[in-house]
Every structure is written in C-alpha cells, then in structure tokens.
Protein backbone atom coordinates (compact mmCIF):
# COMPACT_ATOMS: atom_id res chain seq x y z
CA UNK A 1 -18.61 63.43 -44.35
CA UNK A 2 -18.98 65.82 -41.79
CA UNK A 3 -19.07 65.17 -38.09
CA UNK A 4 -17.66 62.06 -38.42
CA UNK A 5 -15.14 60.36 -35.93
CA UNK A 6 -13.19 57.23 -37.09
CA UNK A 7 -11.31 55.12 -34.39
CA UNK A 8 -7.69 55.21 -34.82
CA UNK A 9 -6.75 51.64 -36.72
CA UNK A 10 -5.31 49.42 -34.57
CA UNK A 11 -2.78 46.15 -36.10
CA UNK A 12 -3.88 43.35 -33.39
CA UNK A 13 -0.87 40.87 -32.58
CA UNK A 14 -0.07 37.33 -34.02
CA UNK A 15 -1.93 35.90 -31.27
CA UNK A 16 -4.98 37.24 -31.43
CA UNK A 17 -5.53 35.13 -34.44
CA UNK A 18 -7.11 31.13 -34.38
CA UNK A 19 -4.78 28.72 -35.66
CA UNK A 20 -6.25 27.52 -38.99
CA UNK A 21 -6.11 23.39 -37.19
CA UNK A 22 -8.21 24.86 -34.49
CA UNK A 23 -11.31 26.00 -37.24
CA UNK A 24 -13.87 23.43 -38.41
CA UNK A 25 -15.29 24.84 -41.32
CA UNK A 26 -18.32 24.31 -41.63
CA UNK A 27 -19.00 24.65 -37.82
CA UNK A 28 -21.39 22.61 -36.40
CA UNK A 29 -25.11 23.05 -35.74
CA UNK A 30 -26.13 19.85 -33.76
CA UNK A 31 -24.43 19.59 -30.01
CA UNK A 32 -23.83 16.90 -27.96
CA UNK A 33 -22.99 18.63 -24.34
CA UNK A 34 -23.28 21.87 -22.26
CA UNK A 35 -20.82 23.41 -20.54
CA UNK A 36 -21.87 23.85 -16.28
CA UNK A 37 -19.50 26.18 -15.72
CA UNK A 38 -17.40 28.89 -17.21
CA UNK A 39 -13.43 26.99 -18.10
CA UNK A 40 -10.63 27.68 -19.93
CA UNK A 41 -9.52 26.06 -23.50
CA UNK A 42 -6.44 25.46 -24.97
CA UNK A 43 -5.49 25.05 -28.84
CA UNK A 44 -2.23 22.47 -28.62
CA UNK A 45 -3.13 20.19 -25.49
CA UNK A 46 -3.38 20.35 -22.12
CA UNK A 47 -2.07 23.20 -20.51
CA UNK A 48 1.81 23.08 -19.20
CA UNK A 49 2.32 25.68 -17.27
CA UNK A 50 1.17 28.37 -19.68
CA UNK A 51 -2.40 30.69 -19.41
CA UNK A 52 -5.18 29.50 -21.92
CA UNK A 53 -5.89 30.34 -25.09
CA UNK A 54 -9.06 31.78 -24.07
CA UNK A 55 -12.57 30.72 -21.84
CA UNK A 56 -15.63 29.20 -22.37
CA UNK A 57 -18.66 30.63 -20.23
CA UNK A 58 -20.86 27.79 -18.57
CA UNK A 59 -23.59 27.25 -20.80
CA UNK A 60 -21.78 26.96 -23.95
CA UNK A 61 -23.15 24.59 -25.89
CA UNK A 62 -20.37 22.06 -27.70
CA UNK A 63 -19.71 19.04 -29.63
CA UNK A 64 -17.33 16.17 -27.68
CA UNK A 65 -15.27 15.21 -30.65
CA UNK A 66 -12.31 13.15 -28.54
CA UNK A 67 -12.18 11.88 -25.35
CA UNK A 68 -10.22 9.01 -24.16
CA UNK A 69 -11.53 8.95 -20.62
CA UNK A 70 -8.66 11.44 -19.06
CA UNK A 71 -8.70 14.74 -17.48
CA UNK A 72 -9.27 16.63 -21.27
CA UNK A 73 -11.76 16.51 -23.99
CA UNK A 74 -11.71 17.94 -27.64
CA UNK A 75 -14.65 19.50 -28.32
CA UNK A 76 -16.05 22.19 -30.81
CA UNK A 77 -18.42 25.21 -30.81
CA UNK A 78 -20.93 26.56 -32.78
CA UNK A 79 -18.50 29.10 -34.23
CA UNK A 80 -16.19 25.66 -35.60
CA UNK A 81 -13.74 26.69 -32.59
CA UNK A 82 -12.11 23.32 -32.38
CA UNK A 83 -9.87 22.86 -28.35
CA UNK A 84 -8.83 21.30 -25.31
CA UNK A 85 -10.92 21.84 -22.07
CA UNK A 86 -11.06 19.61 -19.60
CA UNK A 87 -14.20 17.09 -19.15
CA UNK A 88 -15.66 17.31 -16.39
CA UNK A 89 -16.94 21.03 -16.86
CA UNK A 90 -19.47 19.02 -19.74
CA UNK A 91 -22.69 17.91 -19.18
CA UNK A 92 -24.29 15.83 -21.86
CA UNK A 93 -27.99 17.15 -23.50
C-alpha cells in the first residue's frame, strides 16, 4: 500500500499489564457508588510508601465489593478493574 505510514512497534513494560487477581471477568454492569473526586488505586493494598497503580477520575462509577469500615475500600469498575482506593472519595447512588 502506498502512502502508508506505520508507527514504529513499541514492546510496553511488565507493568503496564493488570495483574490477572485484579480482573473480574465478567465485569460488572450494575454499580453501587460514584466516585466525587478524581483518586488514586492500588492493586495489592493500601499504599506504603510507593506511587499508585493508576487513578480514577471523579465520576467513575464503581461497585464497593469490601469494606470493613477503615480508611480503604475494594471496589470494581465497569471494565472488571478490581483495587484499593480509599472510601471516602465514594458516594453511594
């Protein structure tokens, strides 16, 4: 094909990948809270001194999965992303 431009391939790194125990497969379709504002998530707990895994913008809608009343909350997406974030970023529909 003529005129055509392809992007160099690019290998992404280990991490760029989810961790199979953080995919719920199917992912789910009914939600149970809304995030207010935009917060990080983390894959293996609560964060120790270490930068998240990646961010949740405020208005993402989620499913609370576990909480047991402290600072964090499991919680999934409607992509099956199942993480940490804290709590008190969730407002319930």
């Amino acid at each position: 094909m003529e005129n055509m431009i392809r992007p160099e391939a690019v290998v992404l790194a280990d991490n760029a990948l989810i961790p199979p125990a953080n995919l719920i497969s199917p992912p789910p379709n009914q939600f149970t809270h809304e995030l207010t504002v935009g917060q990080p998530y983390y894959y293996a707990g609560a964060p120790q001194d270490r930068p998240p895994d990646g961010t949740f913008a405020a208005g993402t809608k989620v499913v609370l999965l576990v909480y047991n009343g402290g600072r964090y909350c499991r919680v999934a997406d409607r992509q099956g992303l199942y993480v940490e974030t804290e709590y008190r970023g969730l407002q319930q529909l």
